[in-house]
Protein backbone atom coordinates (compact mmCIF):
# COMPACT_ATOMS: atom_id res chain seq x y z
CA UNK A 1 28.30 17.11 14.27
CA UNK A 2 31.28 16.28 12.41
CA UNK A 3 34.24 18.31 12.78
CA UNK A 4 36.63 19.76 10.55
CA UNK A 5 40.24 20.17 11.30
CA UNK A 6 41.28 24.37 10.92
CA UNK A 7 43.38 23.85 8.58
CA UNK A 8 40.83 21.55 6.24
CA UNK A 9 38.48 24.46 6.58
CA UNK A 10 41.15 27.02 5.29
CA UNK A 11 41.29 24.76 2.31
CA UNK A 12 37.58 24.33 2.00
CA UNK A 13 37.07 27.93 2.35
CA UNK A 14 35.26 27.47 5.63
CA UNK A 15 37.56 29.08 7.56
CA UNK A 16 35.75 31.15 10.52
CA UNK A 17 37.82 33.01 13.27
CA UNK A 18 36.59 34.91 16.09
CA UNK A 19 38.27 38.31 16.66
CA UNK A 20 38.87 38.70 20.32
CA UNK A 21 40.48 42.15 20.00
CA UNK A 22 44.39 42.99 20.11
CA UNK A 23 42.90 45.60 23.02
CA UNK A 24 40.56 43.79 24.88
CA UNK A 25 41.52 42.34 28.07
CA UNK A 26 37.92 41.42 30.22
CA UNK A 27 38.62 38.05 31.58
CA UNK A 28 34.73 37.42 31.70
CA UNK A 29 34.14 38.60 28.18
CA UNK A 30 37.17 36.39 26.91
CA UNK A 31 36.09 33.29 28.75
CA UNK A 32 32.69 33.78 27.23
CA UNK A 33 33.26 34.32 24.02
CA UNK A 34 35.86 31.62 23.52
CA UNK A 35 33.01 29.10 25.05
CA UNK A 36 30.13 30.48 22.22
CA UNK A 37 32.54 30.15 19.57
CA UNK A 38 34.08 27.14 20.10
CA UNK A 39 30.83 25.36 20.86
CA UNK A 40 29.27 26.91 17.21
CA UNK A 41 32.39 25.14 15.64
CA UNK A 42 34.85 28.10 15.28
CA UNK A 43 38.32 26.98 13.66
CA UNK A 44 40.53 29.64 15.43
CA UNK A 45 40.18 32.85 18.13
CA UNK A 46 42.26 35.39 17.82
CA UNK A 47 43.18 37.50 20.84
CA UNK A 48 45.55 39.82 22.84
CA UNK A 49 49.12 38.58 23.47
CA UNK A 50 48.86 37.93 27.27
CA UNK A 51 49.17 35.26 29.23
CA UNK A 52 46.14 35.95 31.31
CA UNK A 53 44.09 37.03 28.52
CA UNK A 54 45.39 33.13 26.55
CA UNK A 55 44.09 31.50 29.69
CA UNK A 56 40.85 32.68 29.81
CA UNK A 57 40.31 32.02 26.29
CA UNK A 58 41.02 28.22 27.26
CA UNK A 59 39.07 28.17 29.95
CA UNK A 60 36.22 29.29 27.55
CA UNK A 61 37.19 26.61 25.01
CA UNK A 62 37.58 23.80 27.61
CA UNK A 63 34.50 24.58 29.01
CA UNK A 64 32.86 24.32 25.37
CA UNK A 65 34.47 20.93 24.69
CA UNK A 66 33.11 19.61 28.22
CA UNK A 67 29.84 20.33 27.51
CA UNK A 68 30.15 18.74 23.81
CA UNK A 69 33.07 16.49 23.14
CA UNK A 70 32.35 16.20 19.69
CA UNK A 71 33.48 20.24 19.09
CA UNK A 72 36.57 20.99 17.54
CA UNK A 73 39.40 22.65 18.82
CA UNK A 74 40.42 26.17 17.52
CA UNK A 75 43.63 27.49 17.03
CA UNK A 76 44.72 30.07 19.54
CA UNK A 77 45.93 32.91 17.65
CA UNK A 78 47.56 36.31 19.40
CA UNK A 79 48.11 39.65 17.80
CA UNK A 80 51.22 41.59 17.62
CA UNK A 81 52.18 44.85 15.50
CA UNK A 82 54.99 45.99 14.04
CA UNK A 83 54.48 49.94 14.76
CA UNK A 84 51.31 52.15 15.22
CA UNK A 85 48.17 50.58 14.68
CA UNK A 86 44.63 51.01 15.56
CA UNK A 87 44.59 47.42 17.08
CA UNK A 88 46.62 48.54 19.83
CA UNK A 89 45.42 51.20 21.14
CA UNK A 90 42.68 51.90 24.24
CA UNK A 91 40.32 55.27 24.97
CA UNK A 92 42.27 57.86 27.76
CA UNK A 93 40.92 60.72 29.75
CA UNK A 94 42.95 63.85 28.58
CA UNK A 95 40.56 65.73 30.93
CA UNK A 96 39.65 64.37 34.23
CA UNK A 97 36.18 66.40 34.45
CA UNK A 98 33.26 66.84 32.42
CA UNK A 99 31.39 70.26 31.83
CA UNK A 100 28.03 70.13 33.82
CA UNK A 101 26.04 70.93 30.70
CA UNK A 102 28.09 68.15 28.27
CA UNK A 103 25.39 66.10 26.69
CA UNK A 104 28.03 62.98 27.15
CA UNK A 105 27.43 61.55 23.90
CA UNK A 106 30.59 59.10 23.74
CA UNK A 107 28.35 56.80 26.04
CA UNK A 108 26.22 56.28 23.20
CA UNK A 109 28.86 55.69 20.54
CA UNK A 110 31.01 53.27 22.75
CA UNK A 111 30.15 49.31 21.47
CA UNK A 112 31.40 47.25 24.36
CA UNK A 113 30.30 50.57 27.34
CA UNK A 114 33.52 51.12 28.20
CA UNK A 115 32.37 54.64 29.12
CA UNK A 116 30.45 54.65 32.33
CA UNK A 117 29.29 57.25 34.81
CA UNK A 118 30.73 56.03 38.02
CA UNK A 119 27.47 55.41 40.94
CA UNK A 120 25.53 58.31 41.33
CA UNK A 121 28.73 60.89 39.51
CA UNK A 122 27.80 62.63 36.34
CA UNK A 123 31.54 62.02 35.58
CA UNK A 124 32.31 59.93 32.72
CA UNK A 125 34.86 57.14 33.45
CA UNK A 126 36.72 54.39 31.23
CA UNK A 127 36.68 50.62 32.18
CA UNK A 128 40.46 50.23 30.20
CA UNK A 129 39.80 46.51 30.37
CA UNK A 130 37.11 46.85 28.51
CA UNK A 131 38.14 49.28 25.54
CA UNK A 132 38.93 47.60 22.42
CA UNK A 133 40.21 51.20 20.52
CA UNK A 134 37.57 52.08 18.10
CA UNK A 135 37.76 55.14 18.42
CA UNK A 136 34.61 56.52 18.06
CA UNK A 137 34.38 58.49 21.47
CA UNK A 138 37.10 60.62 20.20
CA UNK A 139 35.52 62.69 17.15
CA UNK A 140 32.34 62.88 19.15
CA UNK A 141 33.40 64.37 22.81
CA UNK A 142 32.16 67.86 22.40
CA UNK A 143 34.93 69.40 24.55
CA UNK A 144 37.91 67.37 23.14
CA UNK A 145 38.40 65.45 26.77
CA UNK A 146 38.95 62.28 24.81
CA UNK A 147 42.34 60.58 23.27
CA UNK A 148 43.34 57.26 22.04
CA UNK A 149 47.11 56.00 23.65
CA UNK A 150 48.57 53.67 21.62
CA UNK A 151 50.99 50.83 22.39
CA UNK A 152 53.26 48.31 20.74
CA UNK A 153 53.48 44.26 21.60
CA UNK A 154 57.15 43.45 22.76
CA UNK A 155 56.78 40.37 20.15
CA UNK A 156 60.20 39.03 21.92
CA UNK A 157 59.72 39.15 25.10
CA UNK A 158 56.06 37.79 25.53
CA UNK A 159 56.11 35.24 22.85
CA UNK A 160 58.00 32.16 24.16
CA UNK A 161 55.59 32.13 27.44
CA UNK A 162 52.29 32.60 25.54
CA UNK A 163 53.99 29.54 23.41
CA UNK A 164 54.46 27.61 26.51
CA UNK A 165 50.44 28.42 27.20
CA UNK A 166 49.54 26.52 24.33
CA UNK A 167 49.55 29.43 21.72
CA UNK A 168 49.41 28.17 17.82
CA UNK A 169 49.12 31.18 16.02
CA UNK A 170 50.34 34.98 15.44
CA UNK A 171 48.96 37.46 13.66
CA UNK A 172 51.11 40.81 12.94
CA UNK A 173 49.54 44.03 11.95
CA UNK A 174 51.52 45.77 9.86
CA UNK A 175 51.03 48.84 7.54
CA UNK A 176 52.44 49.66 3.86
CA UNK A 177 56.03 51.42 4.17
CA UNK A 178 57.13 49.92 7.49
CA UNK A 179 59.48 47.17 5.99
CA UNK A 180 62.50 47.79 8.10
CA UNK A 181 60.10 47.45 11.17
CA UNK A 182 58.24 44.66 9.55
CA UNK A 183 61.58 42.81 9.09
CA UNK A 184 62.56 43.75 13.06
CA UNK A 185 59.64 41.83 14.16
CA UNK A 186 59.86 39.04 11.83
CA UNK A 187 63.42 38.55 13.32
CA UNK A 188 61.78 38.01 16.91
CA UNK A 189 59.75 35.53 15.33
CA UNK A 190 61.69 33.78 13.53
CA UNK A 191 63.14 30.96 16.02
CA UNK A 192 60.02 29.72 17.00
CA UNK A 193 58.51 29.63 13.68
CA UNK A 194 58.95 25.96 13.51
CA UNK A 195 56.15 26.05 16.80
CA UNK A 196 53.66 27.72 15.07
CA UNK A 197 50.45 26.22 13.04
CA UNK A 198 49.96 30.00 11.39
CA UNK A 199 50.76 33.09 10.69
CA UNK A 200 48.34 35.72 9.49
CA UNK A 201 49.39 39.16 8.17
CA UNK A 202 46.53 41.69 8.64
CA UNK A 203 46.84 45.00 6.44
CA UNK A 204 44.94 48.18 5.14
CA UNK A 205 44.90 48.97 1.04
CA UNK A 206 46.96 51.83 0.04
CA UNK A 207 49.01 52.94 -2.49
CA UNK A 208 51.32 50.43 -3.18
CA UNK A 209 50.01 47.66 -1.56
CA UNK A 210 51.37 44.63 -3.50
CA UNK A 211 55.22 46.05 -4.03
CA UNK A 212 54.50 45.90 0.00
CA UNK A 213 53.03 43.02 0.44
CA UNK A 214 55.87 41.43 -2.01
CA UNK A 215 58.04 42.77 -0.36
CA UNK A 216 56.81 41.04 3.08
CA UNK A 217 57.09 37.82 1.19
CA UNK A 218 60.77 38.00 0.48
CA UNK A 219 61.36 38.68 4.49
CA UNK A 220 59.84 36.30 5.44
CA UNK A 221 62.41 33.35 4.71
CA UNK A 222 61.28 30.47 5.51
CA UNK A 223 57.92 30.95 4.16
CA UNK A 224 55.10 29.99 7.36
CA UNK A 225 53.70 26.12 6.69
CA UNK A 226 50.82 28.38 6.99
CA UNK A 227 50.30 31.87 5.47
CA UNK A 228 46.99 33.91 5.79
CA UNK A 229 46.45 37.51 4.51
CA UNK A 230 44.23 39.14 6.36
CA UNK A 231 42.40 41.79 3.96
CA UNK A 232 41.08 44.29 6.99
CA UNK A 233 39.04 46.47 4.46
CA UNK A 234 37.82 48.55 7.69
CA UNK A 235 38.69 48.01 11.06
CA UNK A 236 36.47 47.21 13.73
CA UNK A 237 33.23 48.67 11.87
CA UNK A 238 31.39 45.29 11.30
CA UNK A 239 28.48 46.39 14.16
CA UNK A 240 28.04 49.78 12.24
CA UNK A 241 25.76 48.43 9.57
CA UNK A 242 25.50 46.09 6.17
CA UNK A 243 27.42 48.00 3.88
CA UNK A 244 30.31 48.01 5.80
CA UNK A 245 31.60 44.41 4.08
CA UNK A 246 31.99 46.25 0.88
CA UNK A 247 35.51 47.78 1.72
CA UNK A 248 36.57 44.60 2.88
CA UNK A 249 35.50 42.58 -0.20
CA UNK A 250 37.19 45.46 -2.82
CA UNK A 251 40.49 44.72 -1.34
CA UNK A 252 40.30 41.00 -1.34
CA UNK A 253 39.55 41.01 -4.89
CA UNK A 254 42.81 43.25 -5.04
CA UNK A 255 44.73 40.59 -3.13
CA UNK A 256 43.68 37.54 -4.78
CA UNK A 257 44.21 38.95 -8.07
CA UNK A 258 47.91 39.43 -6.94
CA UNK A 259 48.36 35.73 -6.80
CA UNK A 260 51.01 35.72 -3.55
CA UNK A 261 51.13 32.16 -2.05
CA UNK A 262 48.68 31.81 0.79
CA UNK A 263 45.56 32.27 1.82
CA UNK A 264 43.29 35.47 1.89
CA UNK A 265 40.96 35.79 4.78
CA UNK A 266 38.33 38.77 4.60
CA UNK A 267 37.95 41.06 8.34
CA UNK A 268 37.44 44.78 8.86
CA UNK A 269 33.97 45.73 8.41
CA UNK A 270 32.61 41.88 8.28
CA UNK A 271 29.14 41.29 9.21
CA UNK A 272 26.11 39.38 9.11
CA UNK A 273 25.45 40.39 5.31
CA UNK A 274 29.39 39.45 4.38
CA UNK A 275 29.17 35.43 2.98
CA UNK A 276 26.30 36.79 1.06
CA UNK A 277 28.29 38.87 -0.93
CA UNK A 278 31.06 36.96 -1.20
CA UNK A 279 31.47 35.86 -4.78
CA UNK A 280 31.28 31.67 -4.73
CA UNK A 281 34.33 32.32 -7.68
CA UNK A 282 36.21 33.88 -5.71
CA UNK A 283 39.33 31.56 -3.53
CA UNK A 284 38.39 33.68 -0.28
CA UNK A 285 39.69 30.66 2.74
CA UNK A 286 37.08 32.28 5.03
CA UNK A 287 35.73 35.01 7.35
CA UNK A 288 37.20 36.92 10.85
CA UNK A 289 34.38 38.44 12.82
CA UNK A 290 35.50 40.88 15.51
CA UNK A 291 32.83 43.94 16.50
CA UNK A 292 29.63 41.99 15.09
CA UNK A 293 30.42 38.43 16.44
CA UNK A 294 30.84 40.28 19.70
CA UNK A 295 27.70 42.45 19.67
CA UNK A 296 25.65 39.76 18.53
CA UNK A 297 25.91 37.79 21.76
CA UNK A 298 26.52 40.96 23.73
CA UNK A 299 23.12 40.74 26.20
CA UNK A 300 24.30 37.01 27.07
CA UNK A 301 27.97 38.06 28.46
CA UNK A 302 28.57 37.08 32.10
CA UNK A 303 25.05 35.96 31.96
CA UNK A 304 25.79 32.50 34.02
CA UNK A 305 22.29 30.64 33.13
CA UNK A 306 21.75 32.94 30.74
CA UNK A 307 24.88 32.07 28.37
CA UNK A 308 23.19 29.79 26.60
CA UNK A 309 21.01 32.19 24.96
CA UNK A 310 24.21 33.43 23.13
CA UNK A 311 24.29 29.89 21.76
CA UNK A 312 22.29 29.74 18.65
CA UNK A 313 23.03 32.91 17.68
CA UNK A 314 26.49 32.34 17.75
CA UNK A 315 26.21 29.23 16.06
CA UNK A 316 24.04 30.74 13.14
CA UNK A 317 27.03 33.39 12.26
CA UNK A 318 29.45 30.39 11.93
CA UNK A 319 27.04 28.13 9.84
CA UNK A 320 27.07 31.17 7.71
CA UNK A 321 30.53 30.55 6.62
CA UNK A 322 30.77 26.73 7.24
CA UNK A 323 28.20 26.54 4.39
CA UNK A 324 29.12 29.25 2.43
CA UNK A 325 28.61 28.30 -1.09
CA UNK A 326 32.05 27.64 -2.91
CA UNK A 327 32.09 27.13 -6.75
CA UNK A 328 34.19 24.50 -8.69
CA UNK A 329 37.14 26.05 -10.04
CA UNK A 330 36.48 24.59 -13.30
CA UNK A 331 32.81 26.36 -13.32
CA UNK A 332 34.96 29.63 -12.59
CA UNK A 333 37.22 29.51 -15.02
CA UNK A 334 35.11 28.04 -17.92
CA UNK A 335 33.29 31.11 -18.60
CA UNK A 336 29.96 29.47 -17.68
């Protein structure tokens, strides 16, 4: 297998990154998926900004390179925000007990079963670890015992240790209207820019998305050697079903037609279906699975032996993008 270097596939528009989660801090899980998606040839995993959380993912993508020296290495990518954001955010008990006739229906809804009923309790407990901040125990908890806490990354303080780690990437999740805060963080950043392979700035549409996103660009001063937008068309939704890319897909369109410098990356709502409705025309540098690159290999977590189940599968959502079909821009643009 020969292997491209991440920032040759972000040119090729082969770029694949793993989502780890901004919330999701289960060492196992980490560890795991790091090793799946490094050995299917993953150019960068993205995950919380913690030290302990970083070394797992190495662990996962050492262990991947021992048992095949001829995969890649991906960029290690952490995620900060710049104010409120459903990233950063994990599932709380508001109410410590459940009603003895509650039908308990948020164990159904929650992807990674970070709801559990405790041994032989009919009480309904949250693994925090676990909890990634969908959301979608909230709406459904018939008696309202369910909230979502948010939390925000101190960019600052964290950074120049998870730089030390081996770090090569940040991501900040921002939101339209939160310039001032925007340009707080970006001033945290800014020293150890020089250190960094990427930057990636994840966003929502809205009204007034590119006097925003322009606005972003004239913070940031020096310009990244390497700028991603990440077009998150709808968060963490990719496991819900196919037509969940289509959100995703509307705003790229929006973002490439804006013609900032860069490259746009598609996430939010990305799934199995995704590279297949990608327009070949369009400049798209690649794909960021979160929710359905995790549940696809979910059965083969912490499986020891049984890992390597995971393996194919994980390597058939990668392939997806590695050999996504790219047209020449002079077919594009000739009105063939």
């Amino acid at each position: 297998m020969s292997v491209t270097l991440p920032n040759v596939s972000l040119q090729q528009g082969t770029w694949f990154k793993l989502i780890c989660g901004a919330s999701f801090h289960h060492l196992p899980s980490i560890r795991e998926l790091s090793f799946l998606y490094t050995l299917a040839g993953a150019d960068c995993i993205d995950v919380a900004a913690d030290p302990a959380i970083v070394q797992a993912a190495q662990q996962g993508i050492r262990r991947a390179q021992a048992e095949d020296p001829q995969v890649g290495s991906p960029w290690l990518m952490v995620s900060v925000n710049d104010g409120e954001d459903v990233h950063f955010r994990k599932a709380v008990l508001v109410d410590p007990v459940c009603p003895a006739d509650c039908p308990q229906p948020c164990l159904a809804v929650c992807p990674p079963h970070a709801l559990i009923r405790a041994g032989a309790s009919t009480q309904v407990h949250i693994r925090a670890e676990l909890c990634y901040g969908c959301g979608r125990c909230e709406p459904v908890c018939p008696h309202q015992r369910i909230a979502t806490q948010g939390y925000q990354v101190a960019a600052a303080e964290i950074l120049p240790s998870l730089l030390e780690l081996g770090v090569e990437a940040v991501e900040i999740h921002t939101r339209i209207g939160r310039q001032s805060q925007f340009a707080q963080l970006w001033g945290s950043l800014k020293p150890w820019l020089r250190r960094l392979r990427a930057v990636s700035i994840s966003f929502n549409d809205g009204p007034g998305l590119e006097a925003y996103l322009r606005d972003l660009l004239a913070l940031m001063d020096p310009l990244p050697e390497v700028l991603i937008w990440q077009v998150d068309g709808r968060p963490m939704s990719g496991d819900i079903g196919a037509g969940t890319s289509k959100a995703t897909l509307k705003l790229a369109r929006k973002v490439l037609d804006m013609g900032l410098p860069g490259y746009v990356q598609l996430a939010g709502g990305t799934n199995g279906q995704t590279v297949s409705l990608l327009d070949p025309c369009w400049p798209v540098a690649g794909v960021a699975f979160g929710s359905y690159a995790r549940q696809l290999v979910a059965a083969y977590l912490e499986g020891g032996s049984g890992l390597a189940g995971g393996i194919p599968l994980a390597k058939q959502l990668v392939q997806q993008v590695k050999r996504r079909a790219v047209a020449p821009r002079q077919t594009c643009f000739s009105g063939v």
